[in-house]
PDB file of N, CA and C in Angstrom:
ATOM      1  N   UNK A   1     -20.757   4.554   5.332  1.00  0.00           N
ATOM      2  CA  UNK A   1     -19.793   5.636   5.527  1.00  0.00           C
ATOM      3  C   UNK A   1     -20.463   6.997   5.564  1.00  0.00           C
ATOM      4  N   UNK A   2     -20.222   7.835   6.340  1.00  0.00           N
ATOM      5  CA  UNK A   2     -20.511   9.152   6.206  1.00  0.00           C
ATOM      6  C   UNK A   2     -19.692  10.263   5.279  1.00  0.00           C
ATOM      7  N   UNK A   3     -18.770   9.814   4.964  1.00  0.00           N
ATOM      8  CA  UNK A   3     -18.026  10.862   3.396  1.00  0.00           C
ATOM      9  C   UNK A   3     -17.488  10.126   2.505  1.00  0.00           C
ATOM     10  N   UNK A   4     -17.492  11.244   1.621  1.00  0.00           N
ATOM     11  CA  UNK A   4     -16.735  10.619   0.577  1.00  0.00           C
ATOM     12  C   UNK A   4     -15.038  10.297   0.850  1.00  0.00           C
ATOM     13  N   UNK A   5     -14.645   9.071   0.452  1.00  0.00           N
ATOM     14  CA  UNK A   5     -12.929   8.887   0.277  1.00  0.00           C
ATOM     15  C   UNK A   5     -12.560   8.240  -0.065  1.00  0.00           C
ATOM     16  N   UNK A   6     -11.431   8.831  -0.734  1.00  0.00           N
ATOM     17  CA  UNK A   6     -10.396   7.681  -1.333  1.00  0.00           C
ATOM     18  C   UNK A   6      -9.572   7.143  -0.583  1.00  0.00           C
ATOM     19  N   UNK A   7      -9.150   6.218  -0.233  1.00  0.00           N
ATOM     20  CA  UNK A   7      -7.906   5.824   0.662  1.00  0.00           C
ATOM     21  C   UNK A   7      -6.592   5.834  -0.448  1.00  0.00           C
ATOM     22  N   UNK A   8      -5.197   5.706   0.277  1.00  0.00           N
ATOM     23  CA  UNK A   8      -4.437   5.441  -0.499  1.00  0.00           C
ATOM     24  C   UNK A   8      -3.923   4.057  -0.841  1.00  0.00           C
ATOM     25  N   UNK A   9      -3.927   4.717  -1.964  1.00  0.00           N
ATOM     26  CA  UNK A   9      -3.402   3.019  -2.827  1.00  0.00           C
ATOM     27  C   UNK A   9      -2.415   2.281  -2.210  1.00  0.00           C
ATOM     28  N   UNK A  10      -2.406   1.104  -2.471  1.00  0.00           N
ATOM     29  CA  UNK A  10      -1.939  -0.396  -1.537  1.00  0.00           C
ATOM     30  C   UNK A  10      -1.435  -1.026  -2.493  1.00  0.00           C
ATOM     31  N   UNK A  11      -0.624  -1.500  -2.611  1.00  0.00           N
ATOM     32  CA  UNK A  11       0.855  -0.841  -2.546  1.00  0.00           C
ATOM     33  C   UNK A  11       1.418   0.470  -3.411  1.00  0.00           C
ATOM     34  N   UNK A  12       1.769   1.051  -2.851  1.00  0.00           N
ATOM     35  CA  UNK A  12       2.365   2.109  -3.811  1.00  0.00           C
ATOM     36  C   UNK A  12       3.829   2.738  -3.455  1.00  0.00           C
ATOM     37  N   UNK A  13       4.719   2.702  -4.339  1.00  0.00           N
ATOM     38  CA  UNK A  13       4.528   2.411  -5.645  1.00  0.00           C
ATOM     39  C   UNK A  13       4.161   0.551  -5.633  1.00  0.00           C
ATOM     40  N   UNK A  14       3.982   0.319  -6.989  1.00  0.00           N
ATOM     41  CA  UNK A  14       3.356  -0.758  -7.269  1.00  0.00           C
ATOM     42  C   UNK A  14       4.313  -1.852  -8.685  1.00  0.00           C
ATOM     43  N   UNK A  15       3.619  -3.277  -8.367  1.00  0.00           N
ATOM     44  CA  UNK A  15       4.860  -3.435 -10.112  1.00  0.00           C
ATOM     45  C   UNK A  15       3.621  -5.191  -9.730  1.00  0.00           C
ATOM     46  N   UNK A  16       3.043  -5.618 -10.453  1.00  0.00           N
ATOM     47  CA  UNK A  16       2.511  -4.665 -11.399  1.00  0.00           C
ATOM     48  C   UNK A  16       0.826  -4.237 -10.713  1.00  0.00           C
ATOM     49  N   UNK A  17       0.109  -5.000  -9.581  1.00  0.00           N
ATOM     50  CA  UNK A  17      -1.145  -4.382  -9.528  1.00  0.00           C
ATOM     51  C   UNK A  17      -1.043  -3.602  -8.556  1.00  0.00           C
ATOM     52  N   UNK A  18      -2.265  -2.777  -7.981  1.00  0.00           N
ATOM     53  CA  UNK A  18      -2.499  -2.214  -6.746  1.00  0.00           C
ATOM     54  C   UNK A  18      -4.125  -2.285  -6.573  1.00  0.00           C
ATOM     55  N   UNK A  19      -4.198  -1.755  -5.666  1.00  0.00           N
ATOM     56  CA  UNK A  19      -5.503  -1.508  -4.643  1.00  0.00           C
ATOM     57  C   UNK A  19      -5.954  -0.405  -4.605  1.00  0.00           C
ATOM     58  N   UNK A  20      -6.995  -0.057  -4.837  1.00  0.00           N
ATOM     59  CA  UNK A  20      -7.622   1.354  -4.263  1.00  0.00           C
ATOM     60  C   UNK A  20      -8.968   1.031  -4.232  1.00  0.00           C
ATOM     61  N   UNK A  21      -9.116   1.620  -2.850  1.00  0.00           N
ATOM     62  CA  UNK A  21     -10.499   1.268  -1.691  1.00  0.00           C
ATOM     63  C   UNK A  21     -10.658   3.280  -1.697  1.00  0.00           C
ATOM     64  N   UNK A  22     -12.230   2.954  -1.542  1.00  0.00           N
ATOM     65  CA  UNK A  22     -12.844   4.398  -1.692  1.00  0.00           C
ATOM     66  C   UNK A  22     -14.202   4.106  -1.233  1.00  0.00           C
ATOM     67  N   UNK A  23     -14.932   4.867  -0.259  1.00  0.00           N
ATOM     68  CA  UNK A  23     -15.695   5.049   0.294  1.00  0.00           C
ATOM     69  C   UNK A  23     -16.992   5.978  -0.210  1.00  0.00           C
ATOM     70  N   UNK A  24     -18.495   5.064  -0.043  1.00  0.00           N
ATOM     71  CA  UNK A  24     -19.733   5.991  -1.006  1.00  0.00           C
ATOM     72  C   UNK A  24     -20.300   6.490   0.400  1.00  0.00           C
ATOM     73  N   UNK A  25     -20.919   7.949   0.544  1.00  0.00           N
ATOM     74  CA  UNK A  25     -21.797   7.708   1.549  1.00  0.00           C
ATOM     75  C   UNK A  25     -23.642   7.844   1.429  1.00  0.00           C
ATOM     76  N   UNK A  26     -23.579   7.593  -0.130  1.00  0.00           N
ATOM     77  CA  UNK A  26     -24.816   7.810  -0.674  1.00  0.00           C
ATOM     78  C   UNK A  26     -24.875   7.196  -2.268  1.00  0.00           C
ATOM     79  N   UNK A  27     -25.938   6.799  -2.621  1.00  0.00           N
ATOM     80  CA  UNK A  27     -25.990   6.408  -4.169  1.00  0.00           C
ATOM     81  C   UNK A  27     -25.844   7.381  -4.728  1.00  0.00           C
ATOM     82  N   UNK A  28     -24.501   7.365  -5.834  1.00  0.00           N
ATOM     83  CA  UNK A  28     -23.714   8.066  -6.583  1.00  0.00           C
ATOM     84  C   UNK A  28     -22.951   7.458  -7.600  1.00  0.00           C
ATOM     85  N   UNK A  29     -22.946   8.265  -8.637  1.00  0.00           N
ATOM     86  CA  UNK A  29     -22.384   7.328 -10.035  1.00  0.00           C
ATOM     87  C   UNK A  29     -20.870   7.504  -9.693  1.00  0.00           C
ATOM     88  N   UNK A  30     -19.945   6.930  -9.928  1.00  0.00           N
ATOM     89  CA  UNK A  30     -18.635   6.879  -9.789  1.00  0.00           C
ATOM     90  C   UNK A  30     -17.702   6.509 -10.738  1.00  0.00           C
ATOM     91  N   UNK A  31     -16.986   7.749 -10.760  1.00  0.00           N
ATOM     92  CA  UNK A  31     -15.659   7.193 -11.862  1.00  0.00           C
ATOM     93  C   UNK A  31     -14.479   7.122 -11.255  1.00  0.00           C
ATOM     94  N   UNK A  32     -13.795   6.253 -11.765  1.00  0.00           N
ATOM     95  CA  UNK A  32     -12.357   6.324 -11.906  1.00  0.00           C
ATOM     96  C   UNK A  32     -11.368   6.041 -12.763  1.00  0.00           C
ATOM     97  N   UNK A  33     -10.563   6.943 -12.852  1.00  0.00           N
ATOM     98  CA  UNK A  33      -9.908   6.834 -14.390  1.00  0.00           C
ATOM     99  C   UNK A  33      -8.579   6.813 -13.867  1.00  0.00           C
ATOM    100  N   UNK A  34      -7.744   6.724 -14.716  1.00  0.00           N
ATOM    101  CA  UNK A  34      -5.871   6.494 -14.437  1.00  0.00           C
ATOM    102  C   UNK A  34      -5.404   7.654 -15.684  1.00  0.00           C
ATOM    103  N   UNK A  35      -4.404   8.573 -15.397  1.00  0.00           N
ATOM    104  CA  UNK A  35      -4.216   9.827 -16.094  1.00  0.00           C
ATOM    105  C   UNK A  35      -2.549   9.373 -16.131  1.00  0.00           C
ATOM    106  N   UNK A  36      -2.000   9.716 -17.770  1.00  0.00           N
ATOM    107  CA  UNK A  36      -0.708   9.604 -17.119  1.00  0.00           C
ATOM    108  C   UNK A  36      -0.034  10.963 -16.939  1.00  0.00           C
ATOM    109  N   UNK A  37       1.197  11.449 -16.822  1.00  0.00           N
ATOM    110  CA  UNK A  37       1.270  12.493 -16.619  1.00  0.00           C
ATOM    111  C   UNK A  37       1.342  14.136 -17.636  1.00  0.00           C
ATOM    112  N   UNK A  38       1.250  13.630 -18.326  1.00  0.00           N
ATOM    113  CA  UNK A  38       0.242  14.470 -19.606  1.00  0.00           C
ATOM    114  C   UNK A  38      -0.681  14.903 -19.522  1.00  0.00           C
ATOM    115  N   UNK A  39      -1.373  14.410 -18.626  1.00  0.00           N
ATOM    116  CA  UNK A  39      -3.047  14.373 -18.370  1.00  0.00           C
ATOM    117  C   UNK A  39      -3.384  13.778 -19.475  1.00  0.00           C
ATOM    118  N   UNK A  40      -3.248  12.669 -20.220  1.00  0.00           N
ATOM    119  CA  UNK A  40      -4.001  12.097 -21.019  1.00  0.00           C
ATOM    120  C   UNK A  40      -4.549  10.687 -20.551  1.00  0.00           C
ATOM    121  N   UNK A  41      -5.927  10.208 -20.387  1.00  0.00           N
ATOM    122  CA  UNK A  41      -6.667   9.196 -20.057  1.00  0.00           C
ATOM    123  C   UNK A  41      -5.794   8.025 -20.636  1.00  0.00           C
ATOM    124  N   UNK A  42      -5.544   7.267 -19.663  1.00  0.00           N
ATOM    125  CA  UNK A  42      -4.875   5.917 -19.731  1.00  0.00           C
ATOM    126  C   UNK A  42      -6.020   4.679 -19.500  1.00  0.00           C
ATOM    127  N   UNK A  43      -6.641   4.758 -18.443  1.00  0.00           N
ATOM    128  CA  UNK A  43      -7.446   3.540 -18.598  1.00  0.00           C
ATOM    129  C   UNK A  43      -8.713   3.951 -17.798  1.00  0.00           C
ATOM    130  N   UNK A  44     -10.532   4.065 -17.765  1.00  0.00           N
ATOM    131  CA  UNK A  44     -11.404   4.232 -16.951  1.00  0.00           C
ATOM    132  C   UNK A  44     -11.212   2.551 -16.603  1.00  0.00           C
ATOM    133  N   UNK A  45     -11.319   2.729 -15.041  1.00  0.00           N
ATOM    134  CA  UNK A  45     -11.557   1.622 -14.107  1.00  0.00           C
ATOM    135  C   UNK A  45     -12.712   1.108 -13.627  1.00  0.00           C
ATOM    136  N   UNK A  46     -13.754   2.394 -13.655  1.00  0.00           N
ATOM    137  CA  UNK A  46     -15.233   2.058 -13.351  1.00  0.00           C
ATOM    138  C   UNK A  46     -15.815   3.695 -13.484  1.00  0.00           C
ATOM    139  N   UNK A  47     -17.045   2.922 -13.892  1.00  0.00           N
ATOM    140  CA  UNK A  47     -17.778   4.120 -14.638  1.00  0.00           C
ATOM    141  C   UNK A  47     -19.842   3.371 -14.607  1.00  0.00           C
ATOM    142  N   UNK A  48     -20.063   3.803 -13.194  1.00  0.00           N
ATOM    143  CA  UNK A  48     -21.179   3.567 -12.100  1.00  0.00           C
ATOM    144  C   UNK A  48     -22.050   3.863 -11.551  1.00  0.00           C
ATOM    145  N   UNK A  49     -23.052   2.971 -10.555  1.00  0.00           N
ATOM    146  CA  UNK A  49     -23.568   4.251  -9.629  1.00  0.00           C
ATOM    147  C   UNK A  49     -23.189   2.861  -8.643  1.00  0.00           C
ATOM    148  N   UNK A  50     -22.955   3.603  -7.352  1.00  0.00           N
ATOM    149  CA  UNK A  50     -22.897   2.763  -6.442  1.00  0.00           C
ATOM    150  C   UNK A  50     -23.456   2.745  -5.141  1.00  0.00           C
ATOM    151  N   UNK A  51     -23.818   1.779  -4.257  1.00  0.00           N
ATOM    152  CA  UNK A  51     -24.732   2.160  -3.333  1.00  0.00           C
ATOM    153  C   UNK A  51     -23.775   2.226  -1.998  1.00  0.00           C
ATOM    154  N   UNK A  52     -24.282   2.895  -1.115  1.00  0.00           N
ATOM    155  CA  UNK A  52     -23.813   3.624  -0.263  1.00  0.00           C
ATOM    156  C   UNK A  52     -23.082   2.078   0.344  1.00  0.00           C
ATOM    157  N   UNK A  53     -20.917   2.383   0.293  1.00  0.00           N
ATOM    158  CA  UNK A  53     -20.467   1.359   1.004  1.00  0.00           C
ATOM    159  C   UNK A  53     -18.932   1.256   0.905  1.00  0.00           C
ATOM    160  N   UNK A  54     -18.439   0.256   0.939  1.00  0.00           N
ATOM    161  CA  UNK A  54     -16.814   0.462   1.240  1.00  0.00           C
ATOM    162  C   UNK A  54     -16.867  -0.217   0.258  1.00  0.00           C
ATOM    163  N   UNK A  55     -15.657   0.022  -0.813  1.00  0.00           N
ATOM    164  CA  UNK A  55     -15.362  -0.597  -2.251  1.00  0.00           C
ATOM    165  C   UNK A  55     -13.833  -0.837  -2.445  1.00  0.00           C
ATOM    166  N   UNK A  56     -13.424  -1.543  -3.213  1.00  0.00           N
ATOM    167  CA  UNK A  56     -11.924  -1.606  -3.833  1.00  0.00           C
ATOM    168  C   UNK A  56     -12.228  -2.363  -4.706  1.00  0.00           C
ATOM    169  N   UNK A  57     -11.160  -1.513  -5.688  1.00  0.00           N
ATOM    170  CA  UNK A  57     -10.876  -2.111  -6.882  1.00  0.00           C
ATOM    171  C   UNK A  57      -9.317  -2.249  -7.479  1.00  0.00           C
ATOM    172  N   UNK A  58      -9.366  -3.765  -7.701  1.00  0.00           N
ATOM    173  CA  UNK A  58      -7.449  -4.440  -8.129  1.00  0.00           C
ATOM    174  C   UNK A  58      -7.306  -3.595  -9.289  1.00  0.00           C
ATOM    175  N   UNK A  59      -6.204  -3.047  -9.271  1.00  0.00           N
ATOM    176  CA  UNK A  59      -5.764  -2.589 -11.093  1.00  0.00           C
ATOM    177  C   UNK A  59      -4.683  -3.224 -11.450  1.00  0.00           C
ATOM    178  N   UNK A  60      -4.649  -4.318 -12.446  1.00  0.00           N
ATOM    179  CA  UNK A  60      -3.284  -4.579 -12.398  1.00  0.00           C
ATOM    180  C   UNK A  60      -2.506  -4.246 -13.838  1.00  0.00           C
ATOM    181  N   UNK A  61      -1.658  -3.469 -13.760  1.00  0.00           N
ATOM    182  CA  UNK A  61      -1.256  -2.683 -15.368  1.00  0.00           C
ATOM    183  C   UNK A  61      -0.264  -3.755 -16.018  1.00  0.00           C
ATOM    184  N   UNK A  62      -0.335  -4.653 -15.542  1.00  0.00           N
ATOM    185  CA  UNK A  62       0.846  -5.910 -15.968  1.00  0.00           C
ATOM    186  C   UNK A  62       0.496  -5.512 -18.194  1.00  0.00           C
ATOM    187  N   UNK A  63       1.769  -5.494 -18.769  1.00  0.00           N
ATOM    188  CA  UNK A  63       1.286  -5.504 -19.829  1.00  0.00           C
ATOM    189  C   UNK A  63       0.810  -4.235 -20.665  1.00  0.00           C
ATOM    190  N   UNK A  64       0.242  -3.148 -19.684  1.00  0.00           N
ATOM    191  CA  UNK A  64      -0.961  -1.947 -20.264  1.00  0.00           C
ATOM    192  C   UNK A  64       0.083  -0.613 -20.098  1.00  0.00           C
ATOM    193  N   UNK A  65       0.807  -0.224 -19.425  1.00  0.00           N
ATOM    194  CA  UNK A  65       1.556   0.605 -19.425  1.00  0.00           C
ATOM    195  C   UNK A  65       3.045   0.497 -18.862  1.00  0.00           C
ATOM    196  N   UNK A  66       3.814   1.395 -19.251  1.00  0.00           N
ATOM    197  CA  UNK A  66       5.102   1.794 -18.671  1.00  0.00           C
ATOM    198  C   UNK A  66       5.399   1.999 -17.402  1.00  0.00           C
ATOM    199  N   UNK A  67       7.121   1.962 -16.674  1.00  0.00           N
ATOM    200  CA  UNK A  67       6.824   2.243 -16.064  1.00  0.00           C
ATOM    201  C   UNK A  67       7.096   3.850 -15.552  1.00  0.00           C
ATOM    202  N   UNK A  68       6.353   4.266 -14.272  1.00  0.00           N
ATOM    203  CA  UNK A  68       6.403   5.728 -13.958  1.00  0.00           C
ATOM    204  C   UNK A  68       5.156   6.000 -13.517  1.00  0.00           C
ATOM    205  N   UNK A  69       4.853   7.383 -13.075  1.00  0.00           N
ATOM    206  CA  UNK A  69       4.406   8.248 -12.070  1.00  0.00           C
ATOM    207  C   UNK A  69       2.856   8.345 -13.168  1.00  0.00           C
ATOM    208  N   UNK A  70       1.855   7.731 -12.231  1.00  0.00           N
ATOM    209  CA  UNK A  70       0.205   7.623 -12.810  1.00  0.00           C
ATOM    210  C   UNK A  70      -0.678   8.643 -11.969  1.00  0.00           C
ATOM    211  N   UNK A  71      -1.760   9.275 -12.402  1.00  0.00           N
ATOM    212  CA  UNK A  71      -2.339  10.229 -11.144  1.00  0.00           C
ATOM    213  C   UNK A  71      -3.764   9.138 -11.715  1.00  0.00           C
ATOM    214  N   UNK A  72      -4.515   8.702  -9.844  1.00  0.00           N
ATOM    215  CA  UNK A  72      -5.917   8.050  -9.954  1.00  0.00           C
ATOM    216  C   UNK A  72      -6.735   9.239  -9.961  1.00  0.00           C
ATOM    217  N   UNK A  73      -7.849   9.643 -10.590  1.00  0.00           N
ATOM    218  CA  UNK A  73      -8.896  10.485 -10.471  1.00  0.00           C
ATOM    219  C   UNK A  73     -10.046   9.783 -10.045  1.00  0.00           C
ATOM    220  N   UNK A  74     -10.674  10.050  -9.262  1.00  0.00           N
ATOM    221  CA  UNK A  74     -11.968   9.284  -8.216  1.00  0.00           C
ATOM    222  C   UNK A  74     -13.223  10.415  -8.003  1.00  0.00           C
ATOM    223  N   UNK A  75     -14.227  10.031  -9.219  1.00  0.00           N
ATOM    224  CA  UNK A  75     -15.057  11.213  -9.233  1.00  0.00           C
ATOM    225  C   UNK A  75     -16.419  10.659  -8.498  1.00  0.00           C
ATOM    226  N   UNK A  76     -17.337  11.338  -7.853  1.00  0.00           N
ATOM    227  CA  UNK A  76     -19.055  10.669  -7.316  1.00  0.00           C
ATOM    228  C   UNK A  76     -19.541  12.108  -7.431  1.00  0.00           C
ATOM    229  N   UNK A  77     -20.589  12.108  -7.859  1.00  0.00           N
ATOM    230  CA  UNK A  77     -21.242  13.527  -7.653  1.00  0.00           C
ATOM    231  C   UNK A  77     -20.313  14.523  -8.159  1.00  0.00           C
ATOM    232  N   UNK A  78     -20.073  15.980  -7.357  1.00  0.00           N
ATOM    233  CA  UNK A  78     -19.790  16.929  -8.039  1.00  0.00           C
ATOM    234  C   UNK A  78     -18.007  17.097  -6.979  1.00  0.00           C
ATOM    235  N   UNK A  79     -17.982  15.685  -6.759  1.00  0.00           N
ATOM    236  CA  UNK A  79     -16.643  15.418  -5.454  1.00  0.00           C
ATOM    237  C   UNK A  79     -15.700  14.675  -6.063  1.00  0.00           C
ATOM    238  N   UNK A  80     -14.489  15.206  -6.216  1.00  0.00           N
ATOM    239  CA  UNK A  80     -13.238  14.674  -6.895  1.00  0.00           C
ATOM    240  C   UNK A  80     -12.328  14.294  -5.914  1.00  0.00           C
ATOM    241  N   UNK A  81     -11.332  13.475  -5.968  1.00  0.00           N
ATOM    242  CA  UNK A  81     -10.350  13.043  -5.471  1.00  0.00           C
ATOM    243  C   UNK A  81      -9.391  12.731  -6.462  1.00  0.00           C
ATOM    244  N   UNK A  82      -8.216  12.886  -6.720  1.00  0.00           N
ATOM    245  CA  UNK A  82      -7.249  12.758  -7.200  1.00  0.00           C
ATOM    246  C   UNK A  82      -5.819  12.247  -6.432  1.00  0.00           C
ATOM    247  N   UNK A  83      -4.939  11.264  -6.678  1.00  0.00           N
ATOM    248  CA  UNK A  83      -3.921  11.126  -5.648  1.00  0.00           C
ATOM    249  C   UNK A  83      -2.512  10.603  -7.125  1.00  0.00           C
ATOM    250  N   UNK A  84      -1.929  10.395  -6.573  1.00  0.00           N
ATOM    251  CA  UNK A  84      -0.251  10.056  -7.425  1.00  0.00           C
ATOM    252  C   UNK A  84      -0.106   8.530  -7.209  1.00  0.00           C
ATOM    253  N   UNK A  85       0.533   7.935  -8.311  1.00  0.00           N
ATOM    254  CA  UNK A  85       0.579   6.564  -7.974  1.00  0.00           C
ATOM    255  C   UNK A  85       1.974   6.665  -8.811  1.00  0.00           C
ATOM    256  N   UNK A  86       2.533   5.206  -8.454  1.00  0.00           N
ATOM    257  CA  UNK A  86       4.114   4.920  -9.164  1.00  0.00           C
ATOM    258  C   UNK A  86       3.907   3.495  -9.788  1.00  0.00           C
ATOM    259  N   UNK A  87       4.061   3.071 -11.033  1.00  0.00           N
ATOM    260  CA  UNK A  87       4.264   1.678 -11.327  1.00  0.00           C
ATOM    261  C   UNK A  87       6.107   1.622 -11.395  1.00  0.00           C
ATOM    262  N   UNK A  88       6.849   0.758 -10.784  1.00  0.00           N
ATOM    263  CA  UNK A  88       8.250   0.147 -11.073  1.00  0.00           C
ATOM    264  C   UNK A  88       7.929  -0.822 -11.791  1.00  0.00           C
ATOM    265  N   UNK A  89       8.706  -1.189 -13.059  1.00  0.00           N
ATOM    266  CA  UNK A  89       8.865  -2.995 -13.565  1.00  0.00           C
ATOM    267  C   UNK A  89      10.415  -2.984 -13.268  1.00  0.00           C
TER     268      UNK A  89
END
């Protein structure tokens, strides 16, 4: 890949997993965390370095949280992405 990206999450809203695919275009450590709307850290998903490529990762909150409105944070380098997610049960 030539940039950094997050795609959007698959399915969203969601009940109970989803998808999120995100793109490296260079070896870079990578986080991703799940915020709820507090901004308080709900769950790190990966915490990395990864080599330059197309990625996804299943989250499935079956069990781990409520439901309602989650923000993904998708960090590599000094490059953030942030997007809105929905769990329904």
């Amino acid at each position: 890949p030539e940039n950094f990206i997050m795609h959007q999450a698959y399915p969203n809203p969601f009940n109970p997993s989803t998808k999120i695919r995100f793109d490296v275009p260079s070896r870079l450590k990578v986080t991703l965390e799940v915020y709820n709307i507090k901004g308080q850290l709900i769950n790190t998903l990966i915490n990395k370095e990864y080599d330059p490529g197309y990625y996804e990762v299943n989250w499935n909150a079956a069990g781990q949280i409520a439901s309602g409105t989650y923000f993904v944070k998708l960090s590599a380098g000094n490059l953030v992405n942030t997007q809105k997610i929905t769990l329904i049960k």
